[in-house]
Each structure stands twice: as C-alpha cells, then as structure tokens.
Protein backbone atom coordinates (compact mmCIF):
# COMPACT_ATOMS: atom_id res chain seq x y z
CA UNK A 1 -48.80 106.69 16.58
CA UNK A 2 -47.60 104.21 14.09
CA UNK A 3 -44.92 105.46 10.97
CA UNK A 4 -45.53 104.40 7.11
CA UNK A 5 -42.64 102.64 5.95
CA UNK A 6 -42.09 102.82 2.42
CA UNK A 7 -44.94 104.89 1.40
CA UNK A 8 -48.65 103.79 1.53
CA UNK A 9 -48.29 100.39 0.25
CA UNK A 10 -45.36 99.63 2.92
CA UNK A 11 -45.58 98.17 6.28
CA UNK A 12 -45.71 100.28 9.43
CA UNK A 13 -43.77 101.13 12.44
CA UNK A 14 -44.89 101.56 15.86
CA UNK A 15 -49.26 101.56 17.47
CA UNK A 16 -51.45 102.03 15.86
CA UNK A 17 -54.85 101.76 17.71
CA UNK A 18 -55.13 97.85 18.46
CA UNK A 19 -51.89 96.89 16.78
CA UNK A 20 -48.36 97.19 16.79
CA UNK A 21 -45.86 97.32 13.39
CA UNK A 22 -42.47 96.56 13.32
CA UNK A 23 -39.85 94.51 10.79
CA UNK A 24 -36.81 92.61 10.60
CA UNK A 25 -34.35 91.31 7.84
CA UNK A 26 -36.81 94.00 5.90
CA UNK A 27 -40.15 91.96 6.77
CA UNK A 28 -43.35 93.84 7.98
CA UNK A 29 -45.39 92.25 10.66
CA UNK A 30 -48.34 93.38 12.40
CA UNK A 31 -49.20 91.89 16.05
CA UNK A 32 -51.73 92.69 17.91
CA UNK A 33 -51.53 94.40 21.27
CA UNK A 34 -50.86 92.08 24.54
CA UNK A 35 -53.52 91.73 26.84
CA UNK A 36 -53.46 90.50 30.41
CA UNK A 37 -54.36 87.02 31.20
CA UNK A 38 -57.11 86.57 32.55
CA UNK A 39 -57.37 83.12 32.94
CA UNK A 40 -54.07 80.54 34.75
CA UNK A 41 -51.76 79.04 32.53
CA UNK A 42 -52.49 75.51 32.09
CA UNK A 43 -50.12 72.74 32.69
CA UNK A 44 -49.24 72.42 29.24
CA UNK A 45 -48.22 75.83 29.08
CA UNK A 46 -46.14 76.06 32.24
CA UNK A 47 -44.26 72.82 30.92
CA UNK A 48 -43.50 75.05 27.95
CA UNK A 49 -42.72 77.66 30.05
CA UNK A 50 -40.61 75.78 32.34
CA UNK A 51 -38.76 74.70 29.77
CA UNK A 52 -37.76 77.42 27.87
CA UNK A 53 -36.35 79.10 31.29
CA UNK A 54 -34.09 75.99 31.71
CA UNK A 55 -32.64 76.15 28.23
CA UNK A 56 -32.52 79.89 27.85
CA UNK A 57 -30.61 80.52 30.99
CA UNK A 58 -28.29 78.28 29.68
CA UNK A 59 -28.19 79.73 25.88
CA UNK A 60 -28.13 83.55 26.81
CA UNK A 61 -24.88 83.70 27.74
CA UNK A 62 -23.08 81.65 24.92
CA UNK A 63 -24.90 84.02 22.11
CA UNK A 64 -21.60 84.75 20.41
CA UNK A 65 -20.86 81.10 20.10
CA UNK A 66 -24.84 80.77 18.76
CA UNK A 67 -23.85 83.44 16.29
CA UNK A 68 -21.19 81.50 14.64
CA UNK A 69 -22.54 77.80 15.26
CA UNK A 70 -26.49 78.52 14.62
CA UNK A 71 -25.47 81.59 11.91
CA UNK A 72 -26.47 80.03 8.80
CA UNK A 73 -29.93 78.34 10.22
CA UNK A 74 -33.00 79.65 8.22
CA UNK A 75 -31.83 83.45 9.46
CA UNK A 76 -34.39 84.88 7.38
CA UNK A 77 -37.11 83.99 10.05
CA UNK A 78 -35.28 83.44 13.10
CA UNK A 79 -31.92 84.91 15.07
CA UNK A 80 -29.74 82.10 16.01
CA UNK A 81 -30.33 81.77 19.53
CA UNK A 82 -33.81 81.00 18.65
CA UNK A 83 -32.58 78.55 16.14
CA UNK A 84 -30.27 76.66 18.59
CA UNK A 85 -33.32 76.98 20.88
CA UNK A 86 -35.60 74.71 19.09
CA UNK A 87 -32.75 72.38 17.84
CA UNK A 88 -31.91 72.22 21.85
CA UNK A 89 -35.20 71.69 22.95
CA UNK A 90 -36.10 68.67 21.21
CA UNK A 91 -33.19 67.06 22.39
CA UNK A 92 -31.58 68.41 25.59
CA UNK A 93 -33.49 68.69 28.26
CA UNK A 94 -34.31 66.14 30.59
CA UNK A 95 -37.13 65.35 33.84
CA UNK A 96 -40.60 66.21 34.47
CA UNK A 97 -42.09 69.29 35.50
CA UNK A 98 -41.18 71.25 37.76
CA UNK A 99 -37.66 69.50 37.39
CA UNK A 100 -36.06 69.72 34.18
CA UNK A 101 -32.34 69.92 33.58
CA UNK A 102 -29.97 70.02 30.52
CA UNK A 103 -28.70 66.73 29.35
CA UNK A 104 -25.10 68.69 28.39
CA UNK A 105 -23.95 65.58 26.40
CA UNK A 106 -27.21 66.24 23.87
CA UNK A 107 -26.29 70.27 23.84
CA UNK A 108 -25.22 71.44 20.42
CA UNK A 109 -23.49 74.46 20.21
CA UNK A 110 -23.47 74.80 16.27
CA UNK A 111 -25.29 72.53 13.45
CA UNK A 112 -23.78 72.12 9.85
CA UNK A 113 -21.67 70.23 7.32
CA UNK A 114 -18.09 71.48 7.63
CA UNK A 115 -16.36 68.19 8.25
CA UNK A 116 -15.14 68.41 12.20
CA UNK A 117 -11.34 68.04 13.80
CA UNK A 118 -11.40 63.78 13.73
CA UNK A 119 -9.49 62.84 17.38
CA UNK A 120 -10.74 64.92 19.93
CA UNK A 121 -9.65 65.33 23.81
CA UNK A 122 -9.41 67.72 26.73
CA UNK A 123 -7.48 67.26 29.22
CA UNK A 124 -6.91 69.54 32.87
CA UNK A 125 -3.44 69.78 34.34
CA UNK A 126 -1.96 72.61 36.73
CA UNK A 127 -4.91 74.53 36.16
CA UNK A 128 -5.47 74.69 32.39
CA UNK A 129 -7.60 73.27 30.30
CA UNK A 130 -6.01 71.82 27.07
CA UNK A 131 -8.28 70.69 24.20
CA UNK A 132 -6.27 68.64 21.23
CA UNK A 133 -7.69 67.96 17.75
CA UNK A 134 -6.45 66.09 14.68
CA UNK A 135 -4.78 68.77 12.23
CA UNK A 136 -5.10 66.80 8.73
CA UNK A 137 -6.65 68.99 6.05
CA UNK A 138 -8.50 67.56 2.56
CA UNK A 139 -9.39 69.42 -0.58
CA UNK A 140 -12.26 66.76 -1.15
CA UNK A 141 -14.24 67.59 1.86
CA UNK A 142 -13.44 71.53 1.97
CA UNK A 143 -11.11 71.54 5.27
CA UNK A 144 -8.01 74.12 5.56
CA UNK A 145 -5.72 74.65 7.99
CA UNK A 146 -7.07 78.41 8.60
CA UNK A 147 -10.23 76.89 9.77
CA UNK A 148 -11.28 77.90 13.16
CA UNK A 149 -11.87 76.09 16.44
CA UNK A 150 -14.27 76.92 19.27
CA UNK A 151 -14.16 75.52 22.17
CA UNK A 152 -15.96 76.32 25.51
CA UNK A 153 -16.53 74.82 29.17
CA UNK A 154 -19.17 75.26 31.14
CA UNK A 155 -19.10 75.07 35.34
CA UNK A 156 -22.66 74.05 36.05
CA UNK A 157 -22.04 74.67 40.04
CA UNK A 158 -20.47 78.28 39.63
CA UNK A 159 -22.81 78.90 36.54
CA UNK A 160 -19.95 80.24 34.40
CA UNK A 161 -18.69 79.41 31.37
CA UNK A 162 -14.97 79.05 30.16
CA UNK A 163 -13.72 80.32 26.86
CA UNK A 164 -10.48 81.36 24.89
CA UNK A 165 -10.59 85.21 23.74
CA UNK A 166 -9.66 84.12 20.30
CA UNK A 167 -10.27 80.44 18.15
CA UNK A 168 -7.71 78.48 17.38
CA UNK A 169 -6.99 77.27 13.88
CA UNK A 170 -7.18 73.59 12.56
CA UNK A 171 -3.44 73.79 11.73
CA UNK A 172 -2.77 74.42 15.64
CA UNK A 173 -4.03 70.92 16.34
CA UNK A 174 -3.94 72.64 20.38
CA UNK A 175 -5.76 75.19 22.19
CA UNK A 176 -5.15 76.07 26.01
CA UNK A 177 -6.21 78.55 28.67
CA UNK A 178 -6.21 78.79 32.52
CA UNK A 179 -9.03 78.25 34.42
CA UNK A 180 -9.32 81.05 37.36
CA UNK A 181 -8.91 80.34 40.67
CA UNK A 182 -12.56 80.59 42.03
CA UNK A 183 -13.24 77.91 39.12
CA UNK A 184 -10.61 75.29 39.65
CA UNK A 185 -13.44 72.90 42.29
CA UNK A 186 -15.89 70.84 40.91
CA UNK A 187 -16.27 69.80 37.24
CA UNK A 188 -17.08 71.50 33.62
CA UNK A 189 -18.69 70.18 30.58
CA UNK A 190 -17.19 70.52 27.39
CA UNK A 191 -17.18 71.45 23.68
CA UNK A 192 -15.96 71.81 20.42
CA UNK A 193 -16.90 72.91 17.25
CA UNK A 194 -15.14 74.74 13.55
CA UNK A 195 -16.23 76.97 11.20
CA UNK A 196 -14.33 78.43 8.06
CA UNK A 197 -12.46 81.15 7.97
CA UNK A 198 -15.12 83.59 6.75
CA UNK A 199 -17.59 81.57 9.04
CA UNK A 200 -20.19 80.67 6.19
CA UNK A 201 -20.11 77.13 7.03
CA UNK A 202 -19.35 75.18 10.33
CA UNK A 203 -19.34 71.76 11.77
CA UNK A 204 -21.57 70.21 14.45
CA UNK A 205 -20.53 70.79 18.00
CA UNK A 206 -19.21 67.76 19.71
CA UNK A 207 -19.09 67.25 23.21
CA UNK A 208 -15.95 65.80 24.98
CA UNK A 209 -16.97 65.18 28.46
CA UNK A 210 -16.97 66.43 31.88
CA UNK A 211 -13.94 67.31 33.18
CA UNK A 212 -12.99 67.20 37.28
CA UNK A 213 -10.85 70.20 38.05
CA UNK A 214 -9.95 68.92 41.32
C-alpha cells in the first residue's frame, strides 16, 4: 500500500495498484510496475546492454572518486556515477558487439573548470608508484596550495584498482604509495585529477599512461 507524502496534494511512497511512488533530492515520481518481457531484446538493445555492463563494471568500484569528480554534474536529476556514465559512454568504449572494451586513455574520472596541476608524471620504482605535479598556485585562475589531488591506478589483468587513503595537496607537488605484492606483474593505467578544498569545483581528470610494474 502506497504512503501520502505531504498531505493529499503530495507525491506518494510505495504500490499502489499498477504503480509505484518514490522521490529523490525531494522529487515525486510515479513508475509504473515492471512487467516481464515477453518478447527478445533486439540487437539494438543488447548493444546498449552490453555496453553499459562494460562501463559499469568498471565505474562501480571508483564511486568515491565519481563523488568528488562527477559531484557538481546536474545532481538534481542524476547521482554522479550516472553522470560519469553518460559522459563515459560517448567516449570510452571501444569494438563491436559482443566485444567492447574501455579505451582507458578516453576515461574521465571528474569533469570541470578548476584549472589542473600543469607537468604531470608517474613513475614506478622499487615497488611504488610516484605521481609528480607542478605546485605553482594563481589568484587569477582560483588555484591554492590546499587544493587536493586524486590520483588512482587501475590493474586491468588483476581487476583492482590502486589508490592513496588520503589526497595529496597541490603544495605537495608529490604523492606516493606501494603497490602490493600480488599487484607488482603486468601494467596499470593511470590518473589524475583536483578539486578545492571544500570540493565545490574540480578539474578534468587527465590520464598519464600505462605503467609496466615489472
């Protein structure tokens, strides 16, 4: 049975008979019921499908990055994952169906307008991973040393990403962390991206590369 929210002239939550209510950021919808298929999908719609399994496997884990990077995208109609989900699907998948596959250099972690960390690098020695960035600051274009750096690698054979438990800050100019053991075969793909201290505005994501860790 379905729940009045905010008296008679409000939205509803929950069934009621053929429909269901619910809300978010405080807006009603109404949806109707799912009902088997009855029919196959068609191509077209296992493309679709196809697709969003490829890019989704790779987003869902990396939500707390999506947060930050994808946190200011139209969030009164969509969560950020979904948001870096359609900016990612126009642009970083590659193949044809059945095959798709992520063209990492065209994955953006986080889209906006904070100006990013200039020279960029990342470099693996004795089992770290060391990213460097360019720690000049400028009053014209908004940048401060407190800013905050994100970076993250990603081992496509292992299926694991690679992270630091905290961001660095512009002023550090360096950020490093050891890569476990199990990890240190193969290769990862890389990234970088800033946001302001109270993370209202951020920078595009740039990618530096695959790395070989052996």
């Amino acid at each position: 049975m379905g729940t009045i929210i905010h008296g008679a002239n409000g939205g509803f939550k929950g069934k009621a008979g053929s429909v269901i209510g619910s809300s978010w950021k405080s807006i009603n919808y109404i949806k109707g019921l799912y009902k088997k298929r009855s029919k196959p999908s068609s191509e077209q719609q296992m493309v679709q499908q196809e697709k969003f399994k490829t890019l989704m496997r790779f987003l869902l884990p990396i939500n707390v990055f999506l947060q930050i990077g994808f946190g200011r995208k139209n969030t009164e109609k969509v969560t950020p994952i979904n948001a870096a989900f359609q900016f990612n699907l126009k642009q970083a998948i590659r193949g044809t169906y059945p095959n798709f596959e992520l063209d990492y250099a065209k994955v953006s972690i986080s889209d906006g307008t904070l100006y990013g960390a200039g020279t960029l690098s990342v470099l693996y020695t004795a089992g770290e991973l060391s990213f460097t960035w360019d720690t000049g600051v400028s009053e014209n274009f908004k940048t401060y040393g407190d800013d905050l750096v994100y970076v993250l690698a990603y081992h496509p054979e292992k299926d694991e990403f690679m992270s630091t438990p905290n961001p660095g800050t512009r002023a550090n100019g360096e950020i490093n962390f050891i890569v476990s053991d199990h990890l240190q075969t193969g290769s990862v793909h890389t990234w970088i991206f800033l946001s302001n201290r109270s993370k209202t505005r951020v920078s595009k994501s740039v990618y530096l590369g695959e790395v070989q860790l052996d």
